[in-house]
PDB file of N, CA and C in Angstrom:
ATOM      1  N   UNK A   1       0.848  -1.169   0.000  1.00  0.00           N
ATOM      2  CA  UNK A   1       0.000   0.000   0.000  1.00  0.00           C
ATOM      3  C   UNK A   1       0.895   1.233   0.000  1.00  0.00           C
ATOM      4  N   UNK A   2       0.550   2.013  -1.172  1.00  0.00           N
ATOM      5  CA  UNK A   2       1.690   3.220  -0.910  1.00  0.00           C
ATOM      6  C   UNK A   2       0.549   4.306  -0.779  1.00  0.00           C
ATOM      7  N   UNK A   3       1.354   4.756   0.621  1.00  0.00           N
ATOM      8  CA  UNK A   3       1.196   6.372   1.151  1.00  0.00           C
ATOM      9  C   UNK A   3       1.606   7.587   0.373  1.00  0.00           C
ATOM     10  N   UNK A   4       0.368   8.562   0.482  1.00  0.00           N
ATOM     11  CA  UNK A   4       0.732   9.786  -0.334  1.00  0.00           C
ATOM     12  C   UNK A   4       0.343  10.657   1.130  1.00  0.00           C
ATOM     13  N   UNK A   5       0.908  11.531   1.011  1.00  0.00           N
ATOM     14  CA  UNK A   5       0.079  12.320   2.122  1.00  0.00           C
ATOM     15  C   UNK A   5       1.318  13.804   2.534  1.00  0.00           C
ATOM     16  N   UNK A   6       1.197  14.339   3.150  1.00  0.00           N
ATOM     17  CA  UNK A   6       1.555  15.621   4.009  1.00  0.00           C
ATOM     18  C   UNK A   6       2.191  15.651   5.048  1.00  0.00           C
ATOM     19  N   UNK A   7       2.933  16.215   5.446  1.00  0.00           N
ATOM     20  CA  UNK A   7       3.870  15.965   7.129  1.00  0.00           C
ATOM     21  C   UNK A   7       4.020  17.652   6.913  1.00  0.00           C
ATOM     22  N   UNK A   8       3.086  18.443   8.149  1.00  0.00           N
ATOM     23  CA  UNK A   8       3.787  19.324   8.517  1.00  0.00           C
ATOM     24  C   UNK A   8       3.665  20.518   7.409  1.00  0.00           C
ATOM     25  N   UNK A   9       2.897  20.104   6.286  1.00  0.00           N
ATOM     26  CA  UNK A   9       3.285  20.861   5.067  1.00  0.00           C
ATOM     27  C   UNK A   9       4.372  20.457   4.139  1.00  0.00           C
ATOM     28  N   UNK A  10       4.746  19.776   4.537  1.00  0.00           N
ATOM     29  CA  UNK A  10       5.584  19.230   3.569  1.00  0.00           C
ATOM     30  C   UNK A  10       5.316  17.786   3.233  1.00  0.00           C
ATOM     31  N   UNK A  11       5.908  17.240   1.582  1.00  0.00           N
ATOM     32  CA  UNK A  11       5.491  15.994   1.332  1.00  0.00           C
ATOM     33  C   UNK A  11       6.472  14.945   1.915  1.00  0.00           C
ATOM     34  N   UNK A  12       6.154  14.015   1.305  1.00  0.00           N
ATOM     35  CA  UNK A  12       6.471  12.497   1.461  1.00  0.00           C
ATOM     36  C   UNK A  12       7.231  12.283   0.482  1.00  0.00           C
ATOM     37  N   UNK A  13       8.154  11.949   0.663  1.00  0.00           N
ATOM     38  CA  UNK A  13       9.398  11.604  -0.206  1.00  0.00           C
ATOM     39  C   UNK A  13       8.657   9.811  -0.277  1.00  0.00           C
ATOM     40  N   UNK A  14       8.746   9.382  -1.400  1.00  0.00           N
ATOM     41  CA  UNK A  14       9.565   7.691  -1.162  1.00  0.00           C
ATOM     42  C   UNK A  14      10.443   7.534  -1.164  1.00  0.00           C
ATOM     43  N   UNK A  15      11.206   6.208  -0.549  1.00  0.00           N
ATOM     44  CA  UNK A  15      12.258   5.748  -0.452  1.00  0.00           C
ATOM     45  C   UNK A  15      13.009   5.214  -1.789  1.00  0.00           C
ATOM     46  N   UNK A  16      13.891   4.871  -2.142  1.00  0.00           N
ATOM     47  CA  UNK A  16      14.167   4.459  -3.121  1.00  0.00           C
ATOM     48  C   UNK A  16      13.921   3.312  -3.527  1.00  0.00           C
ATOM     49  N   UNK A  17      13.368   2.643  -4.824  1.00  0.00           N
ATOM     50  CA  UNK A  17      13.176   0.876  -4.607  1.00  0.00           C
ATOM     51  C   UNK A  17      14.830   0.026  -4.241  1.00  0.00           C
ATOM     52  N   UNK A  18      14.131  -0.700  -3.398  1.00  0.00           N
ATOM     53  CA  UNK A  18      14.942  -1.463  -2.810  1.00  0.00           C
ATOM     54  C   UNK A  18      14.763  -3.014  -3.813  1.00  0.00           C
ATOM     55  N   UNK A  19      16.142  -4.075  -3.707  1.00  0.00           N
ATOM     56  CA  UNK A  19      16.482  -4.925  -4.479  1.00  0.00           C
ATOM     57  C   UNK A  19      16.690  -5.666  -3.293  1.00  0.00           C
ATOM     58  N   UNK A  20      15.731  -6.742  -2.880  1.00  0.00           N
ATOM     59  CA  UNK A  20      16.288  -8.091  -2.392  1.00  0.00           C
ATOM     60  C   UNK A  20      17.268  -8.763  -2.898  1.00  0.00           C
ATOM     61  N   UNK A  21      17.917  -9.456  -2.381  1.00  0.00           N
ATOM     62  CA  UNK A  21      19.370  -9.879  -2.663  1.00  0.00           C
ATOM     63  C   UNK A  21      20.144 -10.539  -1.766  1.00  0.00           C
ATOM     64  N   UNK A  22      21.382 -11.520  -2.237  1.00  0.00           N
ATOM     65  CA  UNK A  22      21.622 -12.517  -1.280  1.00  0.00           C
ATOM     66  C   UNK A  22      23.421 -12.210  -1.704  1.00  0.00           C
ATOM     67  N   UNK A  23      23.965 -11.679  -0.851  1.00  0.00           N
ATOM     68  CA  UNK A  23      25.734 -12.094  -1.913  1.00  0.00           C
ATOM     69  C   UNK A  23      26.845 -11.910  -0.878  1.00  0.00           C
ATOM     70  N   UNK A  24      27.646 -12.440  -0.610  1.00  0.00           N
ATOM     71  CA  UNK A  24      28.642 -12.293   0.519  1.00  0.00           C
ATOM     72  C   UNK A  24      29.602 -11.058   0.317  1.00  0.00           C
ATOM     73  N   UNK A  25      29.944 -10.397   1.042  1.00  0.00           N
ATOM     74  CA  UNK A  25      30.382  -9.371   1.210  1.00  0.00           C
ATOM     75  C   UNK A  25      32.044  -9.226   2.206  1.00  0.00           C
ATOM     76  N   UNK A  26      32.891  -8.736   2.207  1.00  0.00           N
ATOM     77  CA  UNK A  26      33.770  -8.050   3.599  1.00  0.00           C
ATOM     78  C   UNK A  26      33.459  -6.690   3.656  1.00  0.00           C
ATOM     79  N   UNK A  27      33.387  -6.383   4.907  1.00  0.00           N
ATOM     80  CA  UNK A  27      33.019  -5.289   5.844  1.00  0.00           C
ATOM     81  C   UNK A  27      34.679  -4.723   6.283  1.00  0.00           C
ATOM     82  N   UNK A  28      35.125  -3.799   5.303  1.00  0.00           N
ATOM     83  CA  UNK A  28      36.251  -3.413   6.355  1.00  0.00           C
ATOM     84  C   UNK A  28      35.860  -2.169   7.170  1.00  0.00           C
ATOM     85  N   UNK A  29      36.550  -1.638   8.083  1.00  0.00           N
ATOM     86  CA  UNK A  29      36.431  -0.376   9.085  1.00  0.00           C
ATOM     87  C   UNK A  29      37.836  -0.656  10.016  1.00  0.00           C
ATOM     88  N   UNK A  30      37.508   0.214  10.468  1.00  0.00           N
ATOM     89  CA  UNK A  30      38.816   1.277  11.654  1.00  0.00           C
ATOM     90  C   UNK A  30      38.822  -0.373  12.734  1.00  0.00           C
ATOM     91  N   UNK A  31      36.872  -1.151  12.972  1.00  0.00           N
ATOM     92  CA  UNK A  31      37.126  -1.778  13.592  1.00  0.00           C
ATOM     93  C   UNK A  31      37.499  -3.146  13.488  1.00  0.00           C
ATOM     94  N   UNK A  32      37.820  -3.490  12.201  1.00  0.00           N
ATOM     95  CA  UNK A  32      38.244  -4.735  11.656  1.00  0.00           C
ATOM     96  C   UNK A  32      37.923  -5.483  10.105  1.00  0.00           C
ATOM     97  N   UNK A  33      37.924  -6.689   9.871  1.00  0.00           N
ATOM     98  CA  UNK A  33      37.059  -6.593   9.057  1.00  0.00           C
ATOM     99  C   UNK A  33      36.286  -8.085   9.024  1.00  0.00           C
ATOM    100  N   UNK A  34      34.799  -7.936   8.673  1.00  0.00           N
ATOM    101  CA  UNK A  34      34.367  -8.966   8.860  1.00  0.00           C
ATOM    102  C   UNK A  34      33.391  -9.355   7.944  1.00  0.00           C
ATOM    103  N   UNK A  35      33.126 -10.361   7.714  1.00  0.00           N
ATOM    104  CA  UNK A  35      32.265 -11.030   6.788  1.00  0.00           C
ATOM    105  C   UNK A  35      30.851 -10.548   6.787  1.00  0.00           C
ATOM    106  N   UNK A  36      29.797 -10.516   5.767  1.00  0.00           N
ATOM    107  CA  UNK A  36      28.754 -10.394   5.913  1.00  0.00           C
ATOM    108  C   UNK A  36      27.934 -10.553   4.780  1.00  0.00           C
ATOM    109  N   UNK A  37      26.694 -10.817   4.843  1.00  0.00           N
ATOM    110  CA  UNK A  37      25.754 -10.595   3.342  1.00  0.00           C
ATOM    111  C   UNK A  37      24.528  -9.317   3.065  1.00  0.00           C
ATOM    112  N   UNK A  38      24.704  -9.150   1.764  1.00  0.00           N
ATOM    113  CA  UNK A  38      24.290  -7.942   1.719  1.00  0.00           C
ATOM    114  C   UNK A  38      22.663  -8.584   1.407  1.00  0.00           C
ATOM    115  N   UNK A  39      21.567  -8.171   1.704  1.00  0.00           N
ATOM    116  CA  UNK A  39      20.140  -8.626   2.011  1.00  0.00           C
ATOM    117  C   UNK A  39      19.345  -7.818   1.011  1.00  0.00           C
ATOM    118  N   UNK A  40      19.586  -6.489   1.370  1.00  0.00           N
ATOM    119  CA  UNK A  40      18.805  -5.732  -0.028  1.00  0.00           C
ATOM    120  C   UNK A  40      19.471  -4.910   0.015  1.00  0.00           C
ATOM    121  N   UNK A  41      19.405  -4.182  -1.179  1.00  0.00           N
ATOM    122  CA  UNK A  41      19.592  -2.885  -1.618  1.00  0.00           C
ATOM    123  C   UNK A  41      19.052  -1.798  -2.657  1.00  0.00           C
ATOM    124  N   UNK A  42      19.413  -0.695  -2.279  1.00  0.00           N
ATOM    125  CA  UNK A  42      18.964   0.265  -3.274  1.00  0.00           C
ATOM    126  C   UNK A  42      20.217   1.233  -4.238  1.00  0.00           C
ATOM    127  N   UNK A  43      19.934   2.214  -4.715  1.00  0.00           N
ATOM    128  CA  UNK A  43      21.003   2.790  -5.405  1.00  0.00           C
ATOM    129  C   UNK A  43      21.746   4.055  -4.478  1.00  0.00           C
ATOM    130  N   UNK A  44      21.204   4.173  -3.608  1.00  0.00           N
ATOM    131  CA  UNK A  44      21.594   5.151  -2.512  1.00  0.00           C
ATOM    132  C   UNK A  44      22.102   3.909  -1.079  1.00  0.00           C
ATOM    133  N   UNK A  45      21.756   2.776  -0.897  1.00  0.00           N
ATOM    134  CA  UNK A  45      21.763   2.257   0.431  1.00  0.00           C
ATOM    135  C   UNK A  45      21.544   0.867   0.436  1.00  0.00           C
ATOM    136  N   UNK A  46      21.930  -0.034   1.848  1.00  0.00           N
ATOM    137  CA  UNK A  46      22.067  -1.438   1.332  1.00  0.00           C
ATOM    138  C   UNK A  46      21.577  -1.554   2.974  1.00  0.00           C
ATOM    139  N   UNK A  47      21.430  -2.915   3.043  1.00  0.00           N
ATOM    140  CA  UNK A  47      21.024  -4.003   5.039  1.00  0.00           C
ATOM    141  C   UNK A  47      22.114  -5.010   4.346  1.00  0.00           C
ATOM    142  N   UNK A  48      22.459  -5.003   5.834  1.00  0.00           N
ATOM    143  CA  UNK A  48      23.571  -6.131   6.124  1.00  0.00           C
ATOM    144  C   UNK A  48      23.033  -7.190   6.889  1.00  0.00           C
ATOM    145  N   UNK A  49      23.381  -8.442   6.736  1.00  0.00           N
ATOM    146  CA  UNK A  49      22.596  -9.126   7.941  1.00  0.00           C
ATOM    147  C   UNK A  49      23.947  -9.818   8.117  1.00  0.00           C
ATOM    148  N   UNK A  50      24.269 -10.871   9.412  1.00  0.00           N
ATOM    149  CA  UNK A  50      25.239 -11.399  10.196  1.00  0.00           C
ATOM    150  C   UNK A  50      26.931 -10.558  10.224  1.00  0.00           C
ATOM    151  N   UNK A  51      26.388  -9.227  10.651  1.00  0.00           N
ATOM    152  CA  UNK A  51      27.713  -8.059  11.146  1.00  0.00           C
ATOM    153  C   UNK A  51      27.916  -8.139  12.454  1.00  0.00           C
ATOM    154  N   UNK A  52      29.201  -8.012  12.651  1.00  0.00           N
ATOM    155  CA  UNK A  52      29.536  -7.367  14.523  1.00  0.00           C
ATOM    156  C   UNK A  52      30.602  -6.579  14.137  1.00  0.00           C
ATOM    157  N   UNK A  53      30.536  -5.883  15.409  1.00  0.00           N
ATOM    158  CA  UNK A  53      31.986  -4.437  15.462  1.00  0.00           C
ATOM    159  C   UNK A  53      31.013  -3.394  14.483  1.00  0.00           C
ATOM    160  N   UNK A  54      30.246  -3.248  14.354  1.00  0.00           N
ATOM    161  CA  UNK A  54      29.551  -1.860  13.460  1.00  0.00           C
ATOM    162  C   UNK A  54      28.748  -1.111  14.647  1.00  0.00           C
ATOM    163  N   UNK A  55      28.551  -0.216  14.148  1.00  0.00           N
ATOM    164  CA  UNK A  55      27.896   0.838  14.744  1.00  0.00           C
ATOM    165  C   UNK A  55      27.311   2.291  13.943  1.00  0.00           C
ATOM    166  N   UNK A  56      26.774   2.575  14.023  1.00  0.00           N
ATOM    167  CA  UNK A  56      26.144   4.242  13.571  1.00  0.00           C
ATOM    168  C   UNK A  56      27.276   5.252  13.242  1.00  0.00           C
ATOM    169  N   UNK A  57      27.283   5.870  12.218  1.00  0.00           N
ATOM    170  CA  UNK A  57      28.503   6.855  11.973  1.00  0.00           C
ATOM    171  C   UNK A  57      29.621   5.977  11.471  1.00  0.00           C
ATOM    172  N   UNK A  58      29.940   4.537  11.210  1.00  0.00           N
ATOM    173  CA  UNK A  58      30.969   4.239  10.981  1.00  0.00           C
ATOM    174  C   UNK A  58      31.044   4.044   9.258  1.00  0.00           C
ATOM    175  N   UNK A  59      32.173   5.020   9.182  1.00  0.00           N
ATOM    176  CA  UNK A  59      32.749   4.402   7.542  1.00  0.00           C
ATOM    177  C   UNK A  59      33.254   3.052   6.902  1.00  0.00           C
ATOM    178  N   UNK A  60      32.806   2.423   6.530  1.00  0.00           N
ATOM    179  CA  UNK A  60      33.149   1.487   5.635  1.00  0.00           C
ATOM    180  C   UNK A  60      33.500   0.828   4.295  1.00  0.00           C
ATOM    181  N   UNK A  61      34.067   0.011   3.690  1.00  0.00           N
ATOM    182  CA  UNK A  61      34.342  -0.168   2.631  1.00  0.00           C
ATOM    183  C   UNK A  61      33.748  -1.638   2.174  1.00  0.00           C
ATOM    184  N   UNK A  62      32.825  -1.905   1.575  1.00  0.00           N
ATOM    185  CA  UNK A  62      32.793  -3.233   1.564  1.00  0.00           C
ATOM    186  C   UNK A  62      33.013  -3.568  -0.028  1.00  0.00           C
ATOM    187  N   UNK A  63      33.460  -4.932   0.187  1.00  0.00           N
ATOM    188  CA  UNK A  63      34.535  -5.859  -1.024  1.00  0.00           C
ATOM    189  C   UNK A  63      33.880  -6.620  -1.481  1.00  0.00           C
ATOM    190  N   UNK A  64      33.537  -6.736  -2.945  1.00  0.00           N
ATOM    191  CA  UNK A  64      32.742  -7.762  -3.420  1.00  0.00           C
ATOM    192  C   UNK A  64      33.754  -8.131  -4.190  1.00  0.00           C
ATOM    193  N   UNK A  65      34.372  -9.524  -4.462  1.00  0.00           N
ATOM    194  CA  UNK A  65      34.914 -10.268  -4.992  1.00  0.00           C
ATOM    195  C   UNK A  65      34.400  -9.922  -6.807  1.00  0.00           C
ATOM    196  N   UNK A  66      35.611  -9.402  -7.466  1.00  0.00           N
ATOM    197  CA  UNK A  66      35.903  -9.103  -8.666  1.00  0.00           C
ATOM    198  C   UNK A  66      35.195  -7.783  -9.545  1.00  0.00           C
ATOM    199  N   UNK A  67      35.107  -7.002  -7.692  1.00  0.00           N
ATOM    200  CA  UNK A  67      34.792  -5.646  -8.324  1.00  0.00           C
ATOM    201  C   UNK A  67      35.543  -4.393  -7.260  1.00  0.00           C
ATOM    202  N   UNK A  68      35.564  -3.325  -7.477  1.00  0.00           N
ATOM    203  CA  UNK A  68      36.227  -2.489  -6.912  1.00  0.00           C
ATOM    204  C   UNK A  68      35.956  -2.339  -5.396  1.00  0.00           C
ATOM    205  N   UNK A  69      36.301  -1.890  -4.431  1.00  0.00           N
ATOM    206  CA  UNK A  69      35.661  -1.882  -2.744  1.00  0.00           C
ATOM    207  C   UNK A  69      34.520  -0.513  -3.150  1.00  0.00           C
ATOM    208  N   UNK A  70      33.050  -0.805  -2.112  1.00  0.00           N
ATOM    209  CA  UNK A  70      32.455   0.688  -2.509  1.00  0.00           C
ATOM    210  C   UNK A  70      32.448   1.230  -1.425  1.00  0.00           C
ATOM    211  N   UNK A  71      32.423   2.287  -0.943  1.00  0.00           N
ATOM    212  CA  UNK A  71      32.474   3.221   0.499  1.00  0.00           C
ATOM    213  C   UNK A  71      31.192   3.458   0.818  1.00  0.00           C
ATOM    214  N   UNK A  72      30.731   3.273   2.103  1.00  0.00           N
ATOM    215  CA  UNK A  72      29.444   3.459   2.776  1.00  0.00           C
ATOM    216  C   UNK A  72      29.577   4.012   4.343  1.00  0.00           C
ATOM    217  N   UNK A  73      28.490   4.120   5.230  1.00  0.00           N
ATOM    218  CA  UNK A  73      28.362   4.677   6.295  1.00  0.00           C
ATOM    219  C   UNK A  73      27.344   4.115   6.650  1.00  0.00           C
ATOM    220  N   UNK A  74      27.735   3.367   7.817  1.00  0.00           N
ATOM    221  CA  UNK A  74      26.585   2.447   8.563  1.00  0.00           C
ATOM    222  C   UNK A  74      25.640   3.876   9.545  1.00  0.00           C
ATOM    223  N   UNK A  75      24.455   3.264   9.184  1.00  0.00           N
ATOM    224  CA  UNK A  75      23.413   4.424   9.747  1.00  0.00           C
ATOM    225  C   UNK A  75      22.176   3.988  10.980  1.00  0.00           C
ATOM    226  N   UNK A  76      22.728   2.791  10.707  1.00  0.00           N
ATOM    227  CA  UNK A  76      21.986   1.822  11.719  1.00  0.00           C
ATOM    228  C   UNK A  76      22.126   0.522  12.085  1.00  0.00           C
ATOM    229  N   UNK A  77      22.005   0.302  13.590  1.00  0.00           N
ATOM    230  CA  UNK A  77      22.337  -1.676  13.812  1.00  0.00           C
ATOM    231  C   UNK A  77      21.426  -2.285  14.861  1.00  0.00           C
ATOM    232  N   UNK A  78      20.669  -3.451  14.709  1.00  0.00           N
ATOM    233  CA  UNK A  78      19.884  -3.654  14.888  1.00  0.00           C
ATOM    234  C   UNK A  78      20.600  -5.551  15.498  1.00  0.00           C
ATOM    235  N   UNK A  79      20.519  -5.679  16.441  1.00  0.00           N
ATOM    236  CA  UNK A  79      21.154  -7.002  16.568  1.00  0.00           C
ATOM    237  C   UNK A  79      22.018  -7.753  15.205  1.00  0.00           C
ATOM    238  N   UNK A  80      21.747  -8.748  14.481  1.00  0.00           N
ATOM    239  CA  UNK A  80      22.722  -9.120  13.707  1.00  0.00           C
ATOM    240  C   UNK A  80      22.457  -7.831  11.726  1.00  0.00           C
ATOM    241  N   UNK A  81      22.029  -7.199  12.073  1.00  0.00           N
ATOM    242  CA  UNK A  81      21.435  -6.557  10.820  1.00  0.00           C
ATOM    243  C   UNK A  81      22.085  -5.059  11.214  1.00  0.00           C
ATOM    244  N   UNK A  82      22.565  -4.511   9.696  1.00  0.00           N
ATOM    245  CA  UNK A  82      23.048  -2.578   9.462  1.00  0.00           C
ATOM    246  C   UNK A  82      22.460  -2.499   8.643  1.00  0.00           C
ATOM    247  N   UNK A  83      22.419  -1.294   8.348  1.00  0.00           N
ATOM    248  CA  UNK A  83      22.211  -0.343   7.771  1.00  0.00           C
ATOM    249  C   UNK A  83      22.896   0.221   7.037  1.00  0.00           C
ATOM    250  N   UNK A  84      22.795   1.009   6.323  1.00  0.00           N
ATOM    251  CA  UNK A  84      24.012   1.963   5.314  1.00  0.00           C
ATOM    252  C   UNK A  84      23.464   2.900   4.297  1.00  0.00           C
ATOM    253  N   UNK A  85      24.528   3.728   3.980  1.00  0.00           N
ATOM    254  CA  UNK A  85      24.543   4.565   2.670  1.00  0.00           C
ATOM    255  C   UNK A  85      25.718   4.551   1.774  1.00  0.00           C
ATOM    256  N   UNK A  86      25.522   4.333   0.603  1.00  0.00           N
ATOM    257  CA  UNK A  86      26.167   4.270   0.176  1.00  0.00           C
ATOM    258  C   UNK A  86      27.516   5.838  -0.249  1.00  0.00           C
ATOM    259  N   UNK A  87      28.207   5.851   0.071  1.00  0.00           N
ATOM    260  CA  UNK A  87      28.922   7.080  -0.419  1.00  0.00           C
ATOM    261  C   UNK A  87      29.037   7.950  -1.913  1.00  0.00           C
ATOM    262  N   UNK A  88      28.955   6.635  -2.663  1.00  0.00           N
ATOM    263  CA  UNK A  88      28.822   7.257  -4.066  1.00  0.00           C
ATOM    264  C   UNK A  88      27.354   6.469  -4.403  1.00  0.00           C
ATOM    265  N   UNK A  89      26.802   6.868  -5.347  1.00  0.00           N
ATOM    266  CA  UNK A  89      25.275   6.325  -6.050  1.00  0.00           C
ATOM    267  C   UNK A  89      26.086   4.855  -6.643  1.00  0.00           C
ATOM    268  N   UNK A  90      25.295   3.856  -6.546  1.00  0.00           N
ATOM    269  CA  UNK A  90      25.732   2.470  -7.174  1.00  0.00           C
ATOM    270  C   UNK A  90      24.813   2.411  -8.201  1.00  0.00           C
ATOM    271  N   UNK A  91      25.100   1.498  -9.404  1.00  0.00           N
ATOM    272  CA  UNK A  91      24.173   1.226 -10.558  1.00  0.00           C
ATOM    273  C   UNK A  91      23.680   0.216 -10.280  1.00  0.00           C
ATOM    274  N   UNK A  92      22.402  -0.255 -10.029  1.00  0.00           N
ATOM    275  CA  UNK A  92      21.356  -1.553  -9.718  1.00  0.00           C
ATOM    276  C   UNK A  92      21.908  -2.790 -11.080  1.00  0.00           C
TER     277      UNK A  92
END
C-alpha cells in the first residue's frame, strides 16, 4: 500500500526501490574486518545481515569479490542486521 500524504506541510518523499538480494560481502572499518551478506539494496543504500563491530557513523568499505571496494556509512544496527549509505550512487 503506498502512502501519499503531508507531514507538517511538507510531502512524502519515497524511499528508493529497494532490491532483495543474497551475496557475501567483507566489511572493512577502523574496527576490523568482517564477513557479511548484503540482504537488499537500493542505489543510494544497502542491510547487512550477520555483522559485529559496526555501529552508527561508521565508515566502511565493503569488497565484493571481482569488483572495486564501494564506500558506505553504517546508519543503523539492529542485533545481527546494518544499515548503510552508500557514499557514491551504485548502478542496480
Amino acid at each position: 500500500m503506498k502512502f501519499e500524504g503531508k507531514l507538517e506541510g511538507r510531502e512524502l518523499t519515497p524511499r528508493p526501490t529497494r532490491i532483495d538480494t543474497r551475496f557475501e560481502v567483507l566489511v572493512r572499518c577502523s574496527n576490523g574486518l568482517f564477513p557479511a551478506s548484503i540482504v537488499n539494496m537500493s542505489g543510494s543504500g544497502f542491510r547487512l545481515s550477520a555483522v559485529e563491530g559496526l555501529e552508527p557513523g561508521l565508515a566502511v568499505s565493503l569488497e565484493i569479490p571481482m569488483m572495486p571496494p564501494v564506500k558506505g556509512l553504517i546508519r543503523w544496527v539492529t542485533g545481527n542486521e546494518a544499515g548503510g549509505v552508500f557514499l557514491d550512487a551504485v548502478a542496480l
